[in-house]
N, C-alpha and C. Protein backbone atom coordinates (compact mmCIF):
# COMPACT_ATOMS: atom_id res chain seq x y z
N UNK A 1 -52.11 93.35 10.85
CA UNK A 1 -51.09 92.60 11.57
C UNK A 1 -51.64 91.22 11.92
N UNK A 2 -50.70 90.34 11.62
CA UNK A 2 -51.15 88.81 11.52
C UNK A 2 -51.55 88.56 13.20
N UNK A 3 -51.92 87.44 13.67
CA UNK A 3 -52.09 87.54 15.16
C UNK A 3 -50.81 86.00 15.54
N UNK A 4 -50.12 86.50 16.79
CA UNK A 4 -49.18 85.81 17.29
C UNK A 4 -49.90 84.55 17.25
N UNK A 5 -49.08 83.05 16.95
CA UNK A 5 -49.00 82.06 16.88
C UNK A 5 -47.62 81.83 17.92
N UNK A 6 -48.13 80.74 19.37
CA UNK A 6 -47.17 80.51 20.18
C UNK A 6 -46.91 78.86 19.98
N UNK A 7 -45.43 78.65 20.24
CA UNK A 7 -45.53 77.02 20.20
C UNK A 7 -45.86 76.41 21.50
N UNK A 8 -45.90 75.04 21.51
CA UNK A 8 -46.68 74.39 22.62
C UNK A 8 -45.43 74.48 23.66
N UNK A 9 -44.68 74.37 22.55
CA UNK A 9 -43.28 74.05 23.89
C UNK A 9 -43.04 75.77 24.84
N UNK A 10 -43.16 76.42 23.71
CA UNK A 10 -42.96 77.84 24.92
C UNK A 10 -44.22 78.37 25.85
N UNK A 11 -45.41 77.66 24.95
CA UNK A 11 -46.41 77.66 26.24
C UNK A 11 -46.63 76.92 27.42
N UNK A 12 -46.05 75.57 27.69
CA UNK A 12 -45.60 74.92 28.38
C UNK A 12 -44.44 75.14 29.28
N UNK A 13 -43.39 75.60 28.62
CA UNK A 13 -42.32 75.96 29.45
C UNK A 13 -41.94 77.03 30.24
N UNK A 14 -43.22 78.05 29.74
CA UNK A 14 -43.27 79.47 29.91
C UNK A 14 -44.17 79.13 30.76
N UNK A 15 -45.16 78.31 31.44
CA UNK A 15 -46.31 78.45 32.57
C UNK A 15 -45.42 77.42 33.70
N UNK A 16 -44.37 76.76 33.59
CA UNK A 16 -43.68 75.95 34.24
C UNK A 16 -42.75 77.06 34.89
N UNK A 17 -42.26 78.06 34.41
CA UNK A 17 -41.16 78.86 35.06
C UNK A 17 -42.27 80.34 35.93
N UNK A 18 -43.53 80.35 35.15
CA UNK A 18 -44.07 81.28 35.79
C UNK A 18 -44.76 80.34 36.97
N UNK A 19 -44.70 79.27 36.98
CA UNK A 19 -45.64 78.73 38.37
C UNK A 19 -44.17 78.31 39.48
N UNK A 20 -43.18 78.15 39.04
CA UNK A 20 -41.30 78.03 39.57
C UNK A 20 -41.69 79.50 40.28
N UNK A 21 -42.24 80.55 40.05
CA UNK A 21 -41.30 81.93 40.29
C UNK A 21 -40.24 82.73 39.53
N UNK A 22 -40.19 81.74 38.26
CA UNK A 22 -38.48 81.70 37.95
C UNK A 22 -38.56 83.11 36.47
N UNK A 23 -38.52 84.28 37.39
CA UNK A 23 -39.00 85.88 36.35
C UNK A 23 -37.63 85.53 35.36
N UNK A 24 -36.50 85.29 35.57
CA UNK A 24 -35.45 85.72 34.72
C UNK A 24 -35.90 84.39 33.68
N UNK A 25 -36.21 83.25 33.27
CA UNK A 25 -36.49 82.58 32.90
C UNK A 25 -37.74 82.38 32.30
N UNK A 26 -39.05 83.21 32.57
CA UNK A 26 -39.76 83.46 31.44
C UNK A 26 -39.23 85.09 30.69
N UNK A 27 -38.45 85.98 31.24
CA UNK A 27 -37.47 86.62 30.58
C UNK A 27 -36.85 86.19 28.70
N UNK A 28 -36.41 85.24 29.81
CA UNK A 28 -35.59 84.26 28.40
C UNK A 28 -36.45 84.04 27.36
N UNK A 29 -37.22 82.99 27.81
CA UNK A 29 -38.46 82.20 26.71
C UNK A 29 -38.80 83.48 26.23
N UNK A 30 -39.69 84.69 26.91
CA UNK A 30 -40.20 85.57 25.99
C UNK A 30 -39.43 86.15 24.68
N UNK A 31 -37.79 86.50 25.20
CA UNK A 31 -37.13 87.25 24.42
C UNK A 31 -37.28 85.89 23.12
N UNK A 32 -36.69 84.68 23.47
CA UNK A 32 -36.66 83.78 22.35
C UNK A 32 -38.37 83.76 21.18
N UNK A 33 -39.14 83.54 22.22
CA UNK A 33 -40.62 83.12 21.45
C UNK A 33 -40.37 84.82 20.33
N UNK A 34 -40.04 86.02 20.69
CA UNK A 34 -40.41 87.28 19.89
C UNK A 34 -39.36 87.32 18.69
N UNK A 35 -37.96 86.57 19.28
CA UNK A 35 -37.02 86.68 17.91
C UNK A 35 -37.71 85.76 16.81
N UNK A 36 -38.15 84.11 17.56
CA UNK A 36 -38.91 83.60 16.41
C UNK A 36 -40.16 84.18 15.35
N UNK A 37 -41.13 84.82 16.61
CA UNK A 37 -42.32 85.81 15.56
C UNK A 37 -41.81 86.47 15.09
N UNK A 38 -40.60 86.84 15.00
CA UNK A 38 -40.14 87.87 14.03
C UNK A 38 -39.47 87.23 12.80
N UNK A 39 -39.75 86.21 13.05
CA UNK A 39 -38.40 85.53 11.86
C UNK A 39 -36.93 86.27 11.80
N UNK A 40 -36.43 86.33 12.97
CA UNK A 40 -34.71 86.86 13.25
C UNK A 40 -33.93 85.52 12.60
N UNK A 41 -33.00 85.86 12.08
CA UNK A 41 -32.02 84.72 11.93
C UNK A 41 -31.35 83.70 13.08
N UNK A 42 -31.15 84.96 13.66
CA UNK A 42 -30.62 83.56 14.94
C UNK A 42 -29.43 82.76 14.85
N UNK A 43 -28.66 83.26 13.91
CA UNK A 43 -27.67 82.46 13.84
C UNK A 43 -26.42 83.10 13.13
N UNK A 44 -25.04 82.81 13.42
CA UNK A 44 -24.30 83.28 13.07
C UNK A 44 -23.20 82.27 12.43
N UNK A 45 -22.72 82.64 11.32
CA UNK A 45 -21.64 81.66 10.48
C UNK A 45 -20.58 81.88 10.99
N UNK A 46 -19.75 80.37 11.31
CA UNK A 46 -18.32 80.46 11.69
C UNK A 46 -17.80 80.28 10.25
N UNK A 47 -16.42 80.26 10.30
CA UNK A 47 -15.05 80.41 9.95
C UNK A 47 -15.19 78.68 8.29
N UNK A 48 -16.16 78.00 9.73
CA UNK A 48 -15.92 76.83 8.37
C UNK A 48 -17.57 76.87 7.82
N UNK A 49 -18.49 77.38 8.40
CA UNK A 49 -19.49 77.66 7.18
C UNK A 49 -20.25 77.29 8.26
N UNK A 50 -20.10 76.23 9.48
CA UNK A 50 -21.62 76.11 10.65
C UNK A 50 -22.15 76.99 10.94
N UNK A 51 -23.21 76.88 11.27
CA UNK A 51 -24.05 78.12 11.93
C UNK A 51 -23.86 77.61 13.49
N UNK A 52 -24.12 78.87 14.01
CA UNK A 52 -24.22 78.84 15.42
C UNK A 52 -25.08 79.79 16.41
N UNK A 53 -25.97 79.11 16.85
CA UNK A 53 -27.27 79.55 17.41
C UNK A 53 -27.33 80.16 18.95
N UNK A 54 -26.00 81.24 18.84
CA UNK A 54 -25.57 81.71 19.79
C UNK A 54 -26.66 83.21 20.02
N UNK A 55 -26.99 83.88 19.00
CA UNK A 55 -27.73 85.02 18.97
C UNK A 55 -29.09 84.94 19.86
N UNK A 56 -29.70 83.67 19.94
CA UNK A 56 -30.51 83.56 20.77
C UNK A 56 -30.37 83.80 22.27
N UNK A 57 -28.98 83.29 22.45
CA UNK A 57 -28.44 83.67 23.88
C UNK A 57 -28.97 84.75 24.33
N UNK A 58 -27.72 85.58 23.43
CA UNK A 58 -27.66 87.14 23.25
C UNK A 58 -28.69 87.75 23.55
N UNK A 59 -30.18 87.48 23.04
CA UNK A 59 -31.24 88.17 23.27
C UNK A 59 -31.40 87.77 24.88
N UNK A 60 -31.60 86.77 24.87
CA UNK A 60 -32.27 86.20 26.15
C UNK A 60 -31.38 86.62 27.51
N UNK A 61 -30.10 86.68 27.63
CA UNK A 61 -29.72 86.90 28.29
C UNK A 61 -29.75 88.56 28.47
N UNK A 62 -29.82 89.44 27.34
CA UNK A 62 -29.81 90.38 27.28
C UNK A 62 -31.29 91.06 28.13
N UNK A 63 -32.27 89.81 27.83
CA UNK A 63 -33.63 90.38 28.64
C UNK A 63 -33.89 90.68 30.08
N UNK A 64 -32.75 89.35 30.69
CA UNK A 64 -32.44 88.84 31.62
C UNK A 64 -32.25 90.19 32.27
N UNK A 65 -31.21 91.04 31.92
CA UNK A 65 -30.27 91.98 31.98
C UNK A 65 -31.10 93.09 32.13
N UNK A 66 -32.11 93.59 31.23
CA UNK A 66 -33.19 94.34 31.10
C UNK A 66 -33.82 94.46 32.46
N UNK A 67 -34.03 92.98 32.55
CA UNK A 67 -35.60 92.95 33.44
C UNK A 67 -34.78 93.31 35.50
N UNK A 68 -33.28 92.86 35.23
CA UNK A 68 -32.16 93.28 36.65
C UNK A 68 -32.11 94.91 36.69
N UNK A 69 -32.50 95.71 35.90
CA UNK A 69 -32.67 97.22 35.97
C UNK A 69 -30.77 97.30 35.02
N UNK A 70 -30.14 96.64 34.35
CA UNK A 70 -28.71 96.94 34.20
C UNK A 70 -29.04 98.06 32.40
N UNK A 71 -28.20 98.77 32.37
CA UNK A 71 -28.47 99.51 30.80
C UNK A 71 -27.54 98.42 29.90
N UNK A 72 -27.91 99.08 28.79
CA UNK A 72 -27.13 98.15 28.32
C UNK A 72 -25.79 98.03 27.73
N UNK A 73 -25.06 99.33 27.60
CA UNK A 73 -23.58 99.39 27.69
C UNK A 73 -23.02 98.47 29.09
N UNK A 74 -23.80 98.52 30.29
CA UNK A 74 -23.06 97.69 31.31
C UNK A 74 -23.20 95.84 31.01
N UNK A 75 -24.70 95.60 30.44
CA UNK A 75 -24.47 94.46 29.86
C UNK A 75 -23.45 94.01 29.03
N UNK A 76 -23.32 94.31 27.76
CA UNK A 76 -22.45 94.37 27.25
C UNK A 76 -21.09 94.41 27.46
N UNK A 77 -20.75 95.12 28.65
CA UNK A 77 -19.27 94.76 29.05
C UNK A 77 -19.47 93.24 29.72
N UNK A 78 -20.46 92.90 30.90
CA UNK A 78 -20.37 91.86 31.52
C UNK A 78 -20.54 90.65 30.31
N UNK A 79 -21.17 90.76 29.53
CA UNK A 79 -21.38 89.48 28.44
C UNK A 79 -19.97 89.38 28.19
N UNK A 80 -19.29 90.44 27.54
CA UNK A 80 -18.05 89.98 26.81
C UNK A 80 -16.88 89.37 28.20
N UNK A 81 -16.86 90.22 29.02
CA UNK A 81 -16.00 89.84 29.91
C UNK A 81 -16.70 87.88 30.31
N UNK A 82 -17.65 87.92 30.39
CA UNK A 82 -18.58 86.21 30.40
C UNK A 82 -18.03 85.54 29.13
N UNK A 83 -18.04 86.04 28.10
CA UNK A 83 -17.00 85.19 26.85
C UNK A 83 -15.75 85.05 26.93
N UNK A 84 -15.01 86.14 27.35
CA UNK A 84 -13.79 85.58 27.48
C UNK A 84 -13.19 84.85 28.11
N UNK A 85 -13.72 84.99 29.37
CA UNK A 85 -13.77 83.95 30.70
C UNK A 85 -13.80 82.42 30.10
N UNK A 86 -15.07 82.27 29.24
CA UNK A 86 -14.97 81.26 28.89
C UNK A 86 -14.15 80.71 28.41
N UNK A 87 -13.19 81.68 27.15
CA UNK A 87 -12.58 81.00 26.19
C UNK A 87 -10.88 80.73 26.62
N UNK A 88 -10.73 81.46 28.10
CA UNK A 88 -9.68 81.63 28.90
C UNK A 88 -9.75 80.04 29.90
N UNK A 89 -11.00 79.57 30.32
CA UNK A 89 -11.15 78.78 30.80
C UNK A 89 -11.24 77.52 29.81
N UNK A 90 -11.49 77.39 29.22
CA UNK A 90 -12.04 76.06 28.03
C UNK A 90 -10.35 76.14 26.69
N UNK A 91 -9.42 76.90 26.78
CA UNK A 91 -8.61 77.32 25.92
C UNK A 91 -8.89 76.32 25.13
N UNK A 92 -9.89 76.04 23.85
CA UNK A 92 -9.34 74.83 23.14
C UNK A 92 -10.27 75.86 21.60
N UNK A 93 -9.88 75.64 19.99
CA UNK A 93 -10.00 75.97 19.33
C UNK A 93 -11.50 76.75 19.14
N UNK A 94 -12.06 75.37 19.53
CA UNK A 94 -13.54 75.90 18.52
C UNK A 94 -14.21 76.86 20.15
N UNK A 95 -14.37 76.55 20.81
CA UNK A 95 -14.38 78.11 22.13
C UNK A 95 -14.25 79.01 21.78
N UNK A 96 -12.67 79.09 21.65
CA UNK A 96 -11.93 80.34 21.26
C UNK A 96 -12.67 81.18 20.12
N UNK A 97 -12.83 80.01 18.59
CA UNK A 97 -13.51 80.54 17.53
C UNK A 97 -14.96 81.11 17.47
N UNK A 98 -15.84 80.33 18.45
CA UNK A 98 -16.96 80.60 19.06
C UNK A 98 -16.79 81.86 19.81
N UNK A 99 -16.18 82.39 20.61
CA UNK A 99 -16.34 83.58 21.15
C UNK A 99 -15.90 84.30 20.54
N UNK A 100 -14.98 84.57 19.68
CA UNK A 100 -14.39 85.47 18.56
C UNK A 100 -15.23 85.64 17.78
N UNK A 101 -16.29 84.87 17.21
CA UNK A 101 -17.35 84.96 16.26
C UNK A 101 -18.77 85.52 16.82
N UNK A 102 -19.07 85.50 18.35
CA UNK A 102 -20.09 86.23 18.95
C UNK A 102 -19.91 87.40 18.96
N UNK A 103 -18.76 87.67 19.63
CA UNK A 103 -17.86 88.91 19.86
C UNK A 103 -18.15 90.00 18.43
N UNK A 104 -17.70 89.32 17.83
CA UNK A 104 -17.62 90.02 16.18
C UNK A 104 -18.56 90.06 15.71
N UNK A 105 -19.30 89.27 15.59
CA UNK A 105 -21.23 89.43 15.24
C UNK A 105 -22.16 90.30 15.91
N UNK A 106 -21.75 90.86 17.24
CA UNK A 106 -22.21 91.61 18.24
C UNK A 106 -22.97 92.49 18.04
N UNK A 107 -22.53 93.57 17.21
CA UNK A 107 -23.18 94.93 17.04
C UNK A 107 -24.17 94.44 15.51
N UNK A 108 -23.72 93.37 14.74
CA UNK A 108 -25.28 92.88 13.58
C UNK A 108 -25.80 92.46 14.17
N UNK A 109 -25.89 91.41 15.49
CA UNK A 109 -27.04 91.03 15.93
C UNK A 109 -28.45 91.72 16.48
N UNK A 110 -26.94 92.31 16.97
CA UNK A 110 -27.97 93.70 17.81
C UNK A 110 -29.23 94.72 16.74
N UNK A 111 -28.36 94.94 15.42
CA UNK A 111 -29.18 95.71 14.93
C UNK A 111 -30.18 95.33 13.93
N UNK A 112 -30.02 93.66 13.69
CA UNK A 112 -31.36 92.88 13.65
C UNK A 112 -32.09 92.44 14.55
N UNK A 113 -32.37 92.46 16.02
CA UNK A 113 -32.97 92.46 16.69
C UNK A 113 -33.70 93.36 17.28
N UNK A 114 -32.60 94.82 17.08
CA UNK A 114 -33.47 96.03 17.34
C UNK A 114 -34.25 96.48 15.88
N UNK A 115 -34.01 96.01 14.66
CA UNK A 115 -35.15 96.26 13.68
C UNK A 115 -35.93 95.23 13.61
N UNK A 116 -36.27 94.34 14.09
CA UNK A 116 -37.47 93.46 14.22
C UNK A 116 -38.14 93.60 15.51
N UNK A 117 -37.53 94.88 16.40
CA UNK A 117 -38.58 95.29 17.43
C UNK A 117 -38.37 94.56 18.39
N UNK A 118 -37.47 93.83 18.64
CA UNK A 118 -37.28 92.34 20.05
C UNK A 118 -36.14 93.22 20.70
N UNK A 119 -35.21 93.70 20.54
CA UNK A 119 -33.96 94.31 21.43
C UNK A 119 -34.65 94.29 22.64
N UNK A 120 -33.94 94.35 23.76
CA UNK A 120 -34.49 94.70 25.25
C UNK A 120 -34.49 96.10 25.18
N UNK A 121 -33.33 96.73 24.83
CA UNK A 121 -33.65 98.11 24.86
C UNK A 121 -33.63 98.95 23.16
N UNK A 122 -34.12 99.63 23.42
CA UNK A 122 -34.71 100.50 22.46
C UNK A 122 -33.42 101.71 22.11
């Protein structure tokens, strides 16, 4: 097994939130720095061919979620009910298409993240 290579920026940003206090926030960075060592895609194709680098969220917030004691069927409801909100609040196309395309990508993200070993839960 190769040995982890970290970037400067998540070692930097990651000793800035651990000297903050700020647990849900090296949460984040960690979940992100492990999708990168894994080479996860990270990204999901809309409708006109962009990618959108929403999956990173997904993890990170999902760690977030982890590390609050929540399982993760209850995450999962609160994320989506957090997307729709959005797309109820922002009503304008590419929102809308953006959360329709997280939404729908949901359960592949998940199960490339849980086969590259990064999922929060197992």
């Amino acid at each position: 097994m190769a040995p982890q290579s970290y970037s400067a920026d998540y070692m930097v940003w990651r000793r800035y939130a651990e000297m903050a206090g700020d647990t849900a926030m090296v949460a984040r960075l960690d979940a992100i720095s492990a999708m990168e060592q894994a080479d996860c895609r990270a990204a999901i194709t809309m409708s006109d061919g962009t990618e959108m680098r929403v999956p990173m969220m997904i993890a990170a917030e999902a760690a977030v979620a982890k590390q609050e004691g929540k399982q993760e069927a209850e995450w999962r409801e609160e994320w989506t009910r957090r997307l729709v909100n959005l797309a109820v609040k922002w009503q304008d196309d590419l929102t809308t298409q953006g959360v329709v395309a997280v939404l729908n990508a949901m359960d592949g993200v998940v199960a490339e993240l849980r086969a590259a070993g990064v999922w929060s839960w197992r």
